[in-house]
Every structure is written in C-alpha cells, then in structure tokens.
N, C-alpha and C. Protein backbone atom coordinates (compact mmCIF):
# COMPACT_ATOMS: atom_id res chain seq x y z
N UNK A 1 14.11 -13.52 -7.23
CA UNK A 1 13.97 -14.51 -8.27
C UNK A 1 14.91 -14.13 -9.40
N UNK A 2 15.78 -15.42 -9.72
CA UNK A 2 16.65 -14.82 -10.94
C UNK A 2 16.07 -15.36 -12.05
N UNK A 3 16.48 -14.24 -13.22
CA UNK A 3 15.78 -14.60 -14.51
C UNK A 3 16.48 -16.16 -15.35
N UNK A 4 15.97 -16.43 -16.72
CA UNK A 4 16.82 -17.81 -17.24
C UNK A 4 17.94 -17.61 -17.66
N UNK A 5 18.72 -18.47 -17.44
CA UNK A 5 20.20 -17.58 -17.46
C UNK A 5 20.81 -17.52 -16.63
N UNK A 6 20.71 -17.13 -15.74
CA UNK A 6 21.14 -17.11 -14.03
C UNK A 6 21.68 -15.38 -14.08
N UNK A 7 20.82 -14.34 -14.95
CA UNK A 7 21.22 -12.93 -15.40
C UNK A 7 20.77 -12.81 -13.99
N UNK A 8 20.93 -11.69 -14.16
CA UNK A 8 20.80 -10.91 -12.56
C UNK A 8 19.30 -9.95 -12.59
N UNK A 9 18.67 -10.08 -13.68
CA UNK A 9 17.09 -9.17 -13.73
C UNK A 9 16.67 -10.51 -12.94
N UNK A 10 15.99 -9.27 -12.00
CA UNK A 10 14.75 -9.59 -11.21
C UNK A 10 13.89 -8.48 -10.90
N UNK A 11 13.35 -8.72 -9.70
CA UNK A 11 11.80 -7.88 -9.53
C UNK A 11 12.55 -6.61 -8.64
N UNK A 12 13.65 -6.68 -8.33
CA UNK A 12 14.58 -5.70 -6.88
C UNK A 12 15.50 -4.98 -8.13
N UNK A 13 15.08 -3.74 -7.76
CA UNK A 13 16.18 -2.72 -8.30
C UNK A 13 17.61 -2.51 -7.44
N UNK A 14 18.94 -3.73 -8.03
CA UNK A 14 19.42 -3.62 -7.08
C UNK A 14 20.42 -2.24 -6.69
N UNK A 15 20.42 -1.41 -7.88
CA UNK A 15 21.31 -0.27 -7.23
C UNK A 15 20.30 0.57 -6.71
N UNK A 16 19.36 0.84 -6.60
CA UNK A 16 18.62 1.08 -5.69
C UNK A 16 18.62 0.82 -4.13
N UNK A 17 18.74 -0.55 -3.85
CA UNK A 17 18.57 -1.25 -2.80
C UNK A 17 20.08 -0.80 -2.25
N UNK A 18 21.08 -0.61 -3.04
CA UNK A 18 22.33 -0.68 -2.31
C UNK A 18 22.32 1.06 -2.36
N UNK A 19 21.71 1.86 -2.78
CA UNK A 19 21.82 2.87 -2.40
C UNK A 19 21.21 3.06 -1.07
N UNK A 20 19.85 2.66 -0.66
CA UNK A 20 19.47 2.27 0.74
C UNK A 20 20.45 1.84 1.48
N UNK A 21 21.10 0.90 1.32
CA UNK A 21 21.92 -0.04 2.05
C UNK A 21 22.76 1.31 2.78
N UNK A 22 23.67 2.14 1.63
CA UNK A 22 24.63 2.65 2.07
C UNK A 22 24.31 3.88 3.10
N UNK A 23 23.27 4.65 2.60
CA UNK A 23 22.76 5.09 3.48
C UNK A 23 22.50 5.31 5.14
N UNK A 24 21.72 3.69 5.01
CA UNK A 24 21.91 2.91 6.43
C UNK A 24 23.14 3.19 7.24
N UNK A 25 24.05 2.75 6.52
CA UNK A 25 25.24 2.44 7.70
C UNK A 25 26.09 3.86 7.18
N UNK A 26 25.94 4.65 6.38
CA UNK A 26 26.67 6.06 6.59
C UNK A 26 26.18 6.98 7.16
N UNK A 27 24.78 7.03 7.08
CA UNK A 27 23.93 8.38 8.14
C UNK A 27 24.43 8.07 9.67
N UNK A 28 24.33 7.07 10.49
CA UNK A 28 24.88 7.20 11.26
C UNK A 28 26.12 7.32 11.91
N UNK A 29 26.99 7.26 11.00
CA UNK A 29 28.47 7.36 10.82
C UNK A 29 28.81 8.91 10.75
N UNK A 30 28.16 9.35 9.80
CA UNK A 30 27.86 10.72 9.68
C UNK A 30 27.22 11.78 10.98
N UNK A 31 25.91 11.03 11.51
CA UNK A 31 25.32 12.06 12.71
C UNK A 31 26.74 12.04 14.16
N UNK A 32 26.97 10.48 14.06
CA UNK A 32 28.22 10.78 15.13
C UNK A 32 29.77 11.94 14.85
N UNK A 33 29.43 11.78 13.57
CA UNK A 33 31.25 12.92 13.45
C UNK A 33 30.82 14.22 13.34
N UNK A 34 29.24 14.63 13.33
CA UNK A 34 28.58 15.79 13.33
C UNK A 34 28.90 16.03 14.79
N UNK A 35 27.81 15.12 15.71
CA UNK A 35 27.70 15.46 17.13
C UNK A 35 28.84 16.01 17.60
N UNK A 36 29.69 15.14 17.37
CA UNK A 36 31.13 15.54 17.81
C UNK A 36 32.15 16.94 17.70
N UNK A 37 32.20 17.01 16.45
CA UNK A 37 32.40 18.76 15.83
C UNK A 37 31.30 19.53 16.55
N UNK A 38 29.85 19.58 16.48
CA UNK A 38 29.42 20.07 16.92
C UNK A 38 29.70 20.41 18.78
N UNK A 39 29.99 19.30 19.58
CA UNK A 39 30.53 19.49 20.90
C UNK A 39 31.17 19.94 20.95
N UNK A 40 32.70 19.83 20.14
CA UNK A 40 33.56 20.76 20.43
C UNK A 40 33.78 21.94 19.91
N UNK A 41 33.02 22.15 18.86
CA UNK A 41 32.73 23.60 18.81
C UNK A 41 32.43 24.84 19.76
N UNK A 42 30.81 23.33 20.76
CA UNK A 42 30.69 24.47 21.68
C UNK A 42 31.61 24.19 22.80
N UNK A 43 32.75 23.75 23.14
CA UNK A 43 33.23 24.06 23.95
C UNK A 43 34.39 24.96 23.40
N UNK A 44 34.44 25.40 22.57
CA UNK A 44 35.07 26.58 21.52
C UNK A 44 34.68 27.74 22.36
N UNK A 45 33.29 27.71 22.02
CA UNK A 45 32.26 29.10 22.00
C UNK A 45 31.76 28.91 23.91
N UNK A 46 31.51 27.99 24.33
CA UNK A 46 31.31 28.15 25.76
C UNK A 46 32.26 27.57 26.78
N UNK A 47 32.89 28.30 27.51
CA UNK A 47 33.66 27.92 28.65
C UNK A 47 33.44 27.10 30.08
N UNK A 48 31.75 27.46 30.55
CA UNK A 48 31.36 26.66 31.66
C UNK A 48 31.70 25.34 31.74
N UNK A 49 32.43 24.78 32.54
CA UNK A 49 32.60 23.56 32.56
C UNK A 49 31.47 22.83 32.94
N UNK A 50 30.52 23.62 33.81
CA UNK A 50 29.36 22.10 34.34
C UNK A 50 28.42 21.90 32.92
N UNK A 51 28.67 22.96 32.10
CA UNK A 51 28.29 22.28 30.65
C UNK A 51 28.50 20.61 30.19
N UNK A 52 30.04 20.62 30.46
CA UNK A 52 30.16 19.32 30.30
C UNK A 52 30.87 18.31 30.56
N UNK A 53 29.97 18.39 32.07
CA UNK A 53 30.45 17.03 32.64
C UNK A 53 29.16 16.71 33.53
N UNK A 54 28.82 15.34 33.90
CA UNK A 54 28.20 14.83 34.67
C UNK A 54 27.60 15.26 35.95
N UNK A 55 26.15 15.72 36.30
CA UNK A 55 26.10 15.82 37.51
C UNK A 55 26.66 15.60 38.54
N UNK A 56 26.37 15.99 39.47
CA UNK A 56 26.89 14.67 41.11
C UNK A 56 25.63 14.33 41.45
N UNK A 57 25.77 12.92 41.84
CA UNK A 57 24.71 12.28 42.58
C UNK A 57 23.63 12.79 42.02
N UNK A 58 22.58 13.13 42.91
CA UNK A 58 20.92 13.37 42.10
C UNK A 58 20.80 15.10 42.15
N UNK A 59 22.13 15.99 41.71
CA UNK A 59 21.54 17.09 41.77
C UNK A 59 21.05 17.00 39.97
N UNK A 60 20.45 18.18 39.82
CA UNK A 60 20.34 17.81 38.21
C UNK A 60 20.90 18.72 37.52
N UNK A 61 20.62 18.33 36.37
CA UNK A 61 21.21 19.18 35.26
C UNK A 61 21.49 20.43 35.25
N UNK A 62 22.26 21.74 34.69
CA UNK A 62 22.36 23.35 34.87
C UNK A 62 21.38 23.55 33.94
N UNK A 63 20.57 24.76 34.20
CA UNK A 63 19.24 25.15 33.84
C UNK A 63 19.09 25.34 32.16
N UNK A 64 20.39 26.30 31.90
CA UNK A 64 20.49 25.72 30.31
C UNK A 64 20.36 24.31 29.84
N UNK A 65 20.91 23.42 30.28
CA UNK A 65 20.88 22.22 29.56
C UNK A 65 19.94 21.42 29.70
N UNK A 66 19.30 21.91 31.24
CA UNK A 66 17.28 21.20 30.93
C UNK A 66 16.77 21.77 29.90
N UNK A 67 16.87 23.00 29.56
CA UNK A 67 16.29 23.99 28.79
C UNK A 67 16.37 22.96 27.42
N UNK A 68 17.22 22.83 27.18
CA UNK A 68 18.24 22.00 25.75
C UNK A 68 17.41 20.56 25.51
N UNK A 69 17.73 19.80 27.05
CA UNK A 69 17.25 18.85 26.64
C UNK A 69 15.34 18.70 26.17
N UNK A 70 14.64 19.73 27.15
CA UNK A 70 13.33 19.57 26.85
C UNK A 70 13.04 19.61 25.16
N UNK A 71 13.38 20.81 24.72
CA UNK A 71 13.03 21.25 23.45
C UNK A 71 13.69 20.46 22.63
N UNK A 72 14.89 19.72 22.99
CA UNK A 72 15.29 18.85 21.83
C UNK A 72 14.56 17.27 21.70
N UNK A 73 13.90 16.98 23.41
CA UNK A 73 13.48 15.58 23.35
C UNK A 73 11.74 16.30 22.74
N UNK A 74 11.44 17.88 22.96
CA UNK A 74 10.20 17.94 22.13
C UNK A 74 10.13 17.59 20.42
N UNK A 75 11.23 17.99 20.41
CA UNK A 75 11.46 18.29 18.71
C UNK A 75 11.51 16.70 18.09
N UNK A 76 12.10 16.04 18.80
CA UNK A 76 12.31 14.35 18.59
C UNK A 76 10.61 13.29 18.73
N UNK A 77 9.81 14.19 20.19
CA UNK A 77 8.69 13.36 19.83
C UNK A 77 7.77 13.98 18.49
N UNK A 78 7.87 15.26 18.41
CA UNK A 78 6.98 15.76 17.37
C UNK A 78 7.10 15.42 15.82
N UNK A 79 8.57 15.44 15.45
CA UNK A 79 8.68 14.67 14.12
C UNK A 79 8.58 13.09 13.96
N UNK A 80 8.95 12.74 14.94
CA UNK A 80 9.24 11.27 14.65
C UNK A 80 7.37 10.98 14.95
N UNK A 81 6.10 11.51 15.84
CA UNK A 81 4.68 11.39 15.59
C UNK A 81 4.32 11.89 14.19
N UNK A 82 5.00 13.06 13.39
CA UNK A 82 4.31 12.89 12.64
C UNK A 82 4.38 11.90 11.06
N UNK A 83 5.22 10.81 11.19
CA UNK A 83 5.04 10.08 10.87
C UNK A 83 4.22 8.83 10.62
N UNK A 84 3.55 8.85 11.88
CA UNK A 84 2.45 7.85 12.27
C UNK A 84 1.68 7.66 11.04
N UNK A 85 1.18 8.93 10.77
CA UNK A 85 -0.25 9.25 9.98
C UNK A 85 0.45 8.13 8.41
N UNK A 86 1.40 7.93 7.87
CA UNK A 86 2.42 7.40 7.03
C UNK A 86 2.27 5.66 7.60
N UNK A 87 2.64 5.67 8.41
CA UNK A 87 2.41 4.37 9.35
C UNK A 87 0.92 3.87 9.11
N UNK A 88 0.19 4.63 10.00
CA UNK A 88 -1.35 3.82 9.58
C UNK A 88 -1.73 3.33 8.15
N UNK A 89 -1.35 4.34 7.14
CA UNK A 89 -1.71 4.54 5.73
C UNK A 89 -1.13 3.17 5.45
N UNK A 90 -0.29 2.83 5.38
CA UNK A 90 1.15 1.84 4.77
C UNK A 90 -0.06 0.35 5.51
N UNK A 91 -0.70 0.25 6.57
CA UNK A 91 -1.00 -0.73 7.47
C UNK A 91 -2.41 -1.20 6.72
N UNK A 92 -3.21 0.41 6.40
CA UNK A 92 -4.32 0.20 5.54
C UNK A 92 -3.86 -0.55 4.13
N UNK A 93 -3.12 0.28 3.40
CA UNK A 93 -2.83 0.09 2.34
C UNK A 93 -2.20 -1.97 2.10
N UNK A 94 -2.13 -2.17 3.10
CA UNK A 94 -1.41 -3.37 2.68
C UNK A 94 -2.87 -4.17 2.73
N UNK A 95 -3.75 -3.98 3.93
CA UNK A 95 -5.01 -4.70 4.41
C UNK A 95 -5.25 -4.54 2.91
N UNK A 96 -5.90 -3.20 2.26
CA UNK A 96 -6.59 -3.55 1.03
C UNK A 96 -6.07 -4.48 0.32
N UNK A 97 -4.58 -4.09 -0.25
CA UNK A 97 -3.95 -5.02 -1.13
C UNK A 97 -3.94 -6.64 -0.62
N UNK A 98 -3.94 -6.96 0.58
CA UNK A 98 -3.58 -7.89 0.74
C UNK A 98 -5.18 -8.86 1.50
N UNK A 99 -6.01 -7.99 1.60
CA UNK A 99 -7.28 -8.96 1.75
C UNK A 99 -8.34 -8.36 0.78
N UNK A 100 -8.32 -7.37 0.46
CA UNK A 100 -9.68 -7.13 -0.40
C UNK A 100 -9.86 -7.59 -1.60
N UNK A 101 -8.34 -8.16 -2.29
CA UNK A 101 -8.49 -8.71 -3.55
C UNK A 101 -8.96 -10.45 -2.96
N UNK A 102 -9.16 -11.31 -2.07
CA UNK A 102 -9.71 -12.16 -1.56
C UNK A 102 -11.00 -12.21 -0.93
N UNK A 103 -11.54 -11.14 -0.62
CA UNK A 103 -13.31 -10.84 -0.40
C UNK A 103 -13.82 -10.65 -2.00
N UNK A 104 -13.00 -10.27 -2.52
CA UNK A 104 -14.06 -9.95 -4.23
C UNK A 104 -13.83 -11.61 -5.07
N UNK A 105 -12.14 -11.71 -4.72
CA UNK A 105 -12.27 -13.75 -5.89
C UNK A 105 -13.28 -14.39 -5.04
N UNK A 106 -13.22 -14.58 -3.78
CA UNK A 106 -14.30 -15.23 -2.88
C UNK A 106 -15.48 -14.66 -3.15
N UNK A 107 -16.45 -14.73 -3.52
CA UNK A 107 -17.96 -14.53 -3.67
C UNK A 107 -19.18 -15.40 -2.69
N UNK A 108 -19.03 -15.03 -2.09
CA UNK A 108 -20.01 -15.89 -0.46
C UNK A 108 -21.36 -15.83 -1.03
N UNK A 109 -21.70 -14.63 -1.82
CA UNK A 109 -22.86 -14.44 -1.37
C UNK A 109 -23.45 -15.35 -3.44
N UNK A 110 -22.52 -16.38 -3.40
CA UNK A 110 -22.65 -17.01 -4.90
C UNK A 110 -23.54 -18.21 -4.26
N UNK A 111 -24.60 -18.69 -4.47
CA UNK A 111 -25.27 -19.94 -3.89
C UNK A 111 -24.16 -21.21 -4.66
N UNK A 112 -24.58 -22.20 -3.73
CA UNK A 112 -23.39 -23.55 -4.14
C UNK A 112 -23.88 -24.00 -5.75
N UNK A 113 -25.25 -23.98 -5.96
CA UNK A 113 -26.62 -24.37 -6.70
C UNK A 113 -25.76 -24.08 -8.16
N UNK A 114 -25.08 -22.53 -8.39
CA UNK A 114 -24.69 -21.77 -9.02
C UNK A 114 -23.36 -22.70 -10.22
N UNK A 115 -22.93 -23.49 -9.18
CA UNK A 115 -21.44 -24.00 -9.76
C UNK A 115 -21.29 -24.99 -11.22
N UNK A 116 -22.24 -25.53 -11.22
CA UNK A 116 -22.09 -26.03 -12.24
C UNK A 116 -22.34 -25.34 -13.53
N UNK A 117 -23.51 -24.24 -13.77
CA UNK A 117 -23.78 -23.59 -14.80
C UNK A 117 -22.10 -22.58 -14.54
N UNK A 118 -21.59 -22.58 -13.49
CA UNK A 118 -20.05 -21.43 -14.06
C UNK A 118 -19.30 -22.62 -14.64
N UNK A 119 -19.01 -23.54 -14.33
CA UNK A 119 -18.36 -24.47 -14.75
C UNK A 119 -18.61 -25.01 -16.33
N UNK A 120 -19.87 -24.96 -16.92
CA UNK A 120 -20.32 -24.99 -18.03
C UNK A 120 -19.88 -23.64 -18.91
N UNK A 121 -19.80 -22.76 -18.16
CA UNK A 121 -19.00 -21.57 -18.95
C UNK A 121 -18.16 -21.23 -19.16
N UNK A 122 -17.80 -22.29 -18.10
CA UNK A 122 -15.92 -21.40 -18.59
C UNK A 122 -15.37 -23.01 -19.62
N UNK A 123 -16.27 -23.78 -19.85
CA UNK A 123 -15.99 -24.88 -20.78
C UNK A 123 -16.57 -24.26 -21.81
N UNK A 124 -17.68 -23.19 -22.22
CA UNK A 124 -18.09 -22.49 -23.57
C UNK A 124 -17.13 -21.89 -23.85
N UNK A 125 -16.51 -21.40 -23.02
CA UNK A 125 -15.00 -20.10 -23.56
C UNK A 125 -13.86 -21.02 -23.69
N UNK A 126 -13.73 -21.94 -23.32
CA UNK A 126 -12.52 -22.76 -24.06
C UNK A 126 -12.57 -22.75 -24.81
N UNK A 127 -13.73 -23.40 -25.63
CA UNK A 127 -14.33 -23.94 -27.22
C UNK A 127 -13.98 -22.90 -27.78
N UNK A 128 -14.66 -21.81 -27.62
CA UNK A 128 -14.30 -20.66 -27.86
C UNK A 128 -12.42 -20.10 -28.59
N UNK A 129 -11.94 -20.40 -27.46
CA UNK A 129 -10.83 -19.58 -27.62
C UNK A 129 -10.20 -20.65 -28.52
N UNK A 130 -10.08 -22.24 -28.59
CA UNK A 130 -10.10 -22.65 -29.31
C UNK A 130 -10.32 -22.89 -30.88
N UNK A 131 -11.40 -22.24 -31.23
CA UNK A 131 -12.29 -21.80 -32.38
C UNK A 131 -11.17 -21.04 -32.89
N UNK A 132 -10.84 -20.29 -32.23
CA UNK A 132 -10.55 -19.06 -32.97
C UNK A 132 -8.85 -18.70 -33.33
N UNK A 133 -8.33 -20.18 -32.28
CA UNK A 133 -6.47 -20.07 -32.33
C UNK A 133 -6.52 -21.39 -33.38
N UNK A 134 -7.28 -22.25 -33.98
CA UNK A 134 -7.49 -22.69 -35.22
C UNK A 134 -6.33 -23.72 -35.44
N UNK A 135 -5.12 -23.68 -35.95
CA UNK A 135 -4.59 -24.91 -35.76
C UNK A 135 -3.58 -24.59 -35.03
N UNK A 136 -2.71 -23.39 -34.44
CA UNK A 136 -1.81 -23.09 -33.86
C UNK A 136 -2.06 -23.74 -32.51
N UNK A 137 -0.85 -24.20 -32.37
CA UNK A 137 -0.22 -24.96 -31.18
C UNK A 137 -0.41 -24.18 -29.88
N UNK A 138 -0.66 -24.84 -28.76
CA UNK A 138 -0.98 -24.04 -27.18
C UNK A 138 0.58 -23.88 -27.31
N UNK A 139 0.63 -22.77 -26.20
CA UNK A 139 2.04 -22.44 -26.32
C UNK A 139 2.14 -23.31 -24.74
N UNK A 140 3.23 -24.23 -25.22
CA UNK A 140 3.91 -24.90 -23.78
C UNK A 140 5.10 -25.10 -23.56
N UNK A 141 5.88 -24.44 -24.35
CA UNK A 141 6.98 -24.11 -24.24
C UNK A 141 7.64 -23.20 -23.13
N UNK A 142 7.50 -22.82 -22.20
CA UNK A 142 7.65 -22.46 -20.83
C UNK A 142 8.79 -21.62 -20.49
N UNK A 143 10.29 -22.60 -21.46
CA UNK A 143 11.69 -22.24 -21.25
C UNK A 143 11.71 -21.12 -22.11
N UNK A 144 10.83 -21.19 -23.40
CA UNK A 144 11.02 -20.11 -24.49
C UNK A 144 10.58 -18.73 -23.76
N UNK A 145 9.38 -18.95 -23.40
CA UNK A 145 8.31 -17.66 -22.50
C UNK A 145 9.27 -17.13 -21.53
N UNK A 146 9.84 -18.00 -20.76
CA UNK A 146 10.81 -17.29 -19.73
C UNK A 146 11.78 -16.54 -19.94
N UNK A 147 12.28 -17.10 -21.01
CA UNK A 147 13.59 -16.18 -22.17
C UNK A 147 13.10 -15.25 -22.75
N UNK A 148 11.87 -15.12 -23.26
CA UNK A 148 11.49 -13.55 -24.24
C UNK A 148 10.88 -12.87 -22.59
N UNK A 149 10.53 -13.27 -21.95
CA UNK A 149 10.15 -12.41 -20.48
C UNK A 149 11.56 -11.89 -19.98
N UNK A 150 12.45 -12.66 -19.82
CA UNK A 150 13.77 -12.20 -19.38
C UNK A 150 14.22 -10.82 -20.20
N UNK A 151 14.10 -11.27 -21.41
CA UNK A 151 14.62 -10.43 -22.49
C UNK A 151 13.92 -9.34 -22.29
N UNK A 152 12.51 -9.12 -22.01
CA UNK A 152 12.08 -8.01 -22.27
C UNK A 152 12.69 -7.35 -21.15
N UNK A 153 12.66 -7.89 -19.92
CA UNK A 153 13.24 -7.03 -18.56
C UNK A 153 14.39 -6.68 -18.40
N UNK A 154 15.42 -6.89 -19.38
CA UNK A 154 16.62 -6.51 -19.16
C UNK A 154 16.67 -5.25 -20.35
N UNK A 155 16.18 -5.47 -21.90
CA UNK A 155 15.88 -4.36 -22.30
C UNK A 155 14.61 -3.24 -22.10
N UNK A 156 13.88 -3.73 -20.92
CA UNK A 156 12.82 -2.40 -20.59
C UNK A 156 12.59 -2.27 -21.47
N UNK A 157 11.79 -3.20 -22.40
CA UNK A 157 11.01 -2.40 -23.49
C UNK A 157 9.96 -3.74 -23.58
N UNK A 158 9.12 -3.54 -21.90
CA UNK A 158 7.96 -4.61 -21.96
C UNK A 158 6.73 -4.00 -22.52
N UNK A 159 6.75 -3.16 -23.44
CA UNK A 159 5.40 -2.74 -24.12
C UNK A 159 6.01 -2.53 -25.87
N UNK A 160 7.12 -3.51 -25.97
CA UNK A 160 7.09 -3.30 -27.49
C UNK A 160 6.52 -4.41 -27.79
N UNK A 161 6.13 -3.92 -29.31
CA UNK A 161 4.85 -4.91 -29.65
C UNK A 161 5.34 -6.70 -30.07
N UNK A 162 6.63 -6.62 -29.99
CA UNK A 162 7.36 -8.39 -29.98
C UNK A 162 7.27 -8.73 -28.62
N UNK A 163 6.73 -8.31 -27.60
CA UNK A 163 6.93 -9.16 -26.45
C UNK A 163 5.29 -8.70 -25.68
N UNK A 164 4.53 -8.37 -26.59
CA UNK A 164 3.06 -8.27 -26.12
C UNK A 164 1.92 -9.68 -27.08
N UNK A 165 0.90 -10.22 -26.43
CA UNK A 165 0.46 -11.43 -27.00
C UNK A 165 0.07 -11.03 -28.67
N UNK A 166 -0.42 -12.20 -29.02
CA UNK A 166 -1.06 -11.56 -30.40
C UNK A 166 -2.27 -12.56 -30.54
N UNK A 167 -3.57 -12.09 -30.10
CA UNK A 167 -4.40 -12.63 -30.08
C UNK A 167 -5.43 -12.69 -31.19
N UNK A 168 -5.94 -13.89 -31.41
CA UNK A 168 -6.71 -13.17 -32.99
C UNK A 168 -7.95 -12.81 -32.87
N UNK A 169 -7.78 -12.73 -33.94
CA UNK A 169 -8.72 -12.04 -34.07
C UNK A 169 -10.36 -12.87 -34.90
C-alpha cells in the first residue's frame, strides 16, 4: 500500500526485503563457486581417479565416497529436521493470530435476546462521546488523516505527541 503522495512509505521495509532478495539469488551463486574450488582442491590433495568419475553400470560407489555420501546426506536430514519444531510454531502461531481473534469478536455463547440492550449501549456511548467533543467537528476529513499518518511514517516519530489523538477530557 502506498502512502498519499504516491511516497514510497508503506507497511514493507523495502531495503530489507531487497536485502533478502539478494541473498536469494547470491547464496546459491556462492555455494556453486565454493563446491567447485572445493573439488578441485581435492583433486589437488587426492589422486584416485575413481574418486571422480562415474561408476560403471550398477557397480557402486568406492567405499570412501559411500562413507561421504552417508554422513553428508545424514548431516542434511538432521539440520534441515531441526527446523520443523520452527515450522509447527509459525503454523500455530498464525492459527492463533488468525482465528482466535474471531472466536473471542464472535461470542456464541451471547443469547440473540441480548442484542438489543448492546445496541442501546453502544447508542449511550455515542451521546456520550458526543457530550464531551462539545462543538468540535467529527473529523471527516480522511485526505488530511492520511497525510499526518503518512507523515508520521516517514519521520518515525509515531508516538510524538502531534500525531497521537487528543481526547478530552
């Protein structure tokens, strides 16, 4: 969402996001020119050729390099599981956020009987709030609100006291 203005504050930190971004497409750019140095290193340091090249047919691998591959495809399931526990959390965490604030506005266990006396109350607290903002104007100015909201988000200073309400007292 862009702010009024067509400024570029919104809710996305975007050098943030493009620090992600770059990330993305350089880590793997990066693990391949590793792998690589790393291979030929060891063919620096080791001479066996059936190191590296392809079986024949279905004999298998030289005993070092089962050795290699086990512990490295162990090492790959064990970190990348213990992530999970991160996974579930993230799955919970959204359920709460994203249904429990709808079991508490929903109130089931409110009889229907109930609705009109809430409805009578929240017409006492109008009067109310009315009473007490006295002749000042409802604010409906919308374009103004959006501009001092903008404003506050571009100077980060949404807790100075010009861009917090002023309710009376």
């Amino acid at each position: 969402m862009m702010a009024p203005g067509g400024s570029a504050t919104s809710g996305v930190d975007w050098d943030q996001a493009i620090g992600v971004l770059k990330a993305l497409l350089f880590s793997p750019l990066l693990g391949f020119v590793l792998a690589a140095v790393l291979l030929l290193a060891m063919k620096l340091v080791v001479h066996s050729k059936s190191l590296y090249t392809a079986p024949e047919g279905k004999k298998p691998p030289p005993g070092p390099i089962r050795a290699l591959l086990v512990l490295t495809c162990t090492g790959v399931s064990f970190f990348h599981g213990s992530n999970d526990g991160q996974k579930g959390m993230g799955l919970i965490m959204l359920i709460l956020i994203g249904v429990a604030p709808t079991a508490y506005a929903l109130n089931r266990a409110m009889p229907e009987s109930t609705t009109p006396a809430f409805l009578q109350t929240i017409a006492s607290a109008q009067a109310v709030f009315q009473a007490h903002a006295g002749s000042a104007a409802p604010a409906t100015d919308a374009v103004a609100a959006r501009a001092t909201v903008g404003e506050a988000l571009k100077s980060k200073e949404v807790t100075s006291p010009r861009f917090t309400p002023r309710w009376p007292r």
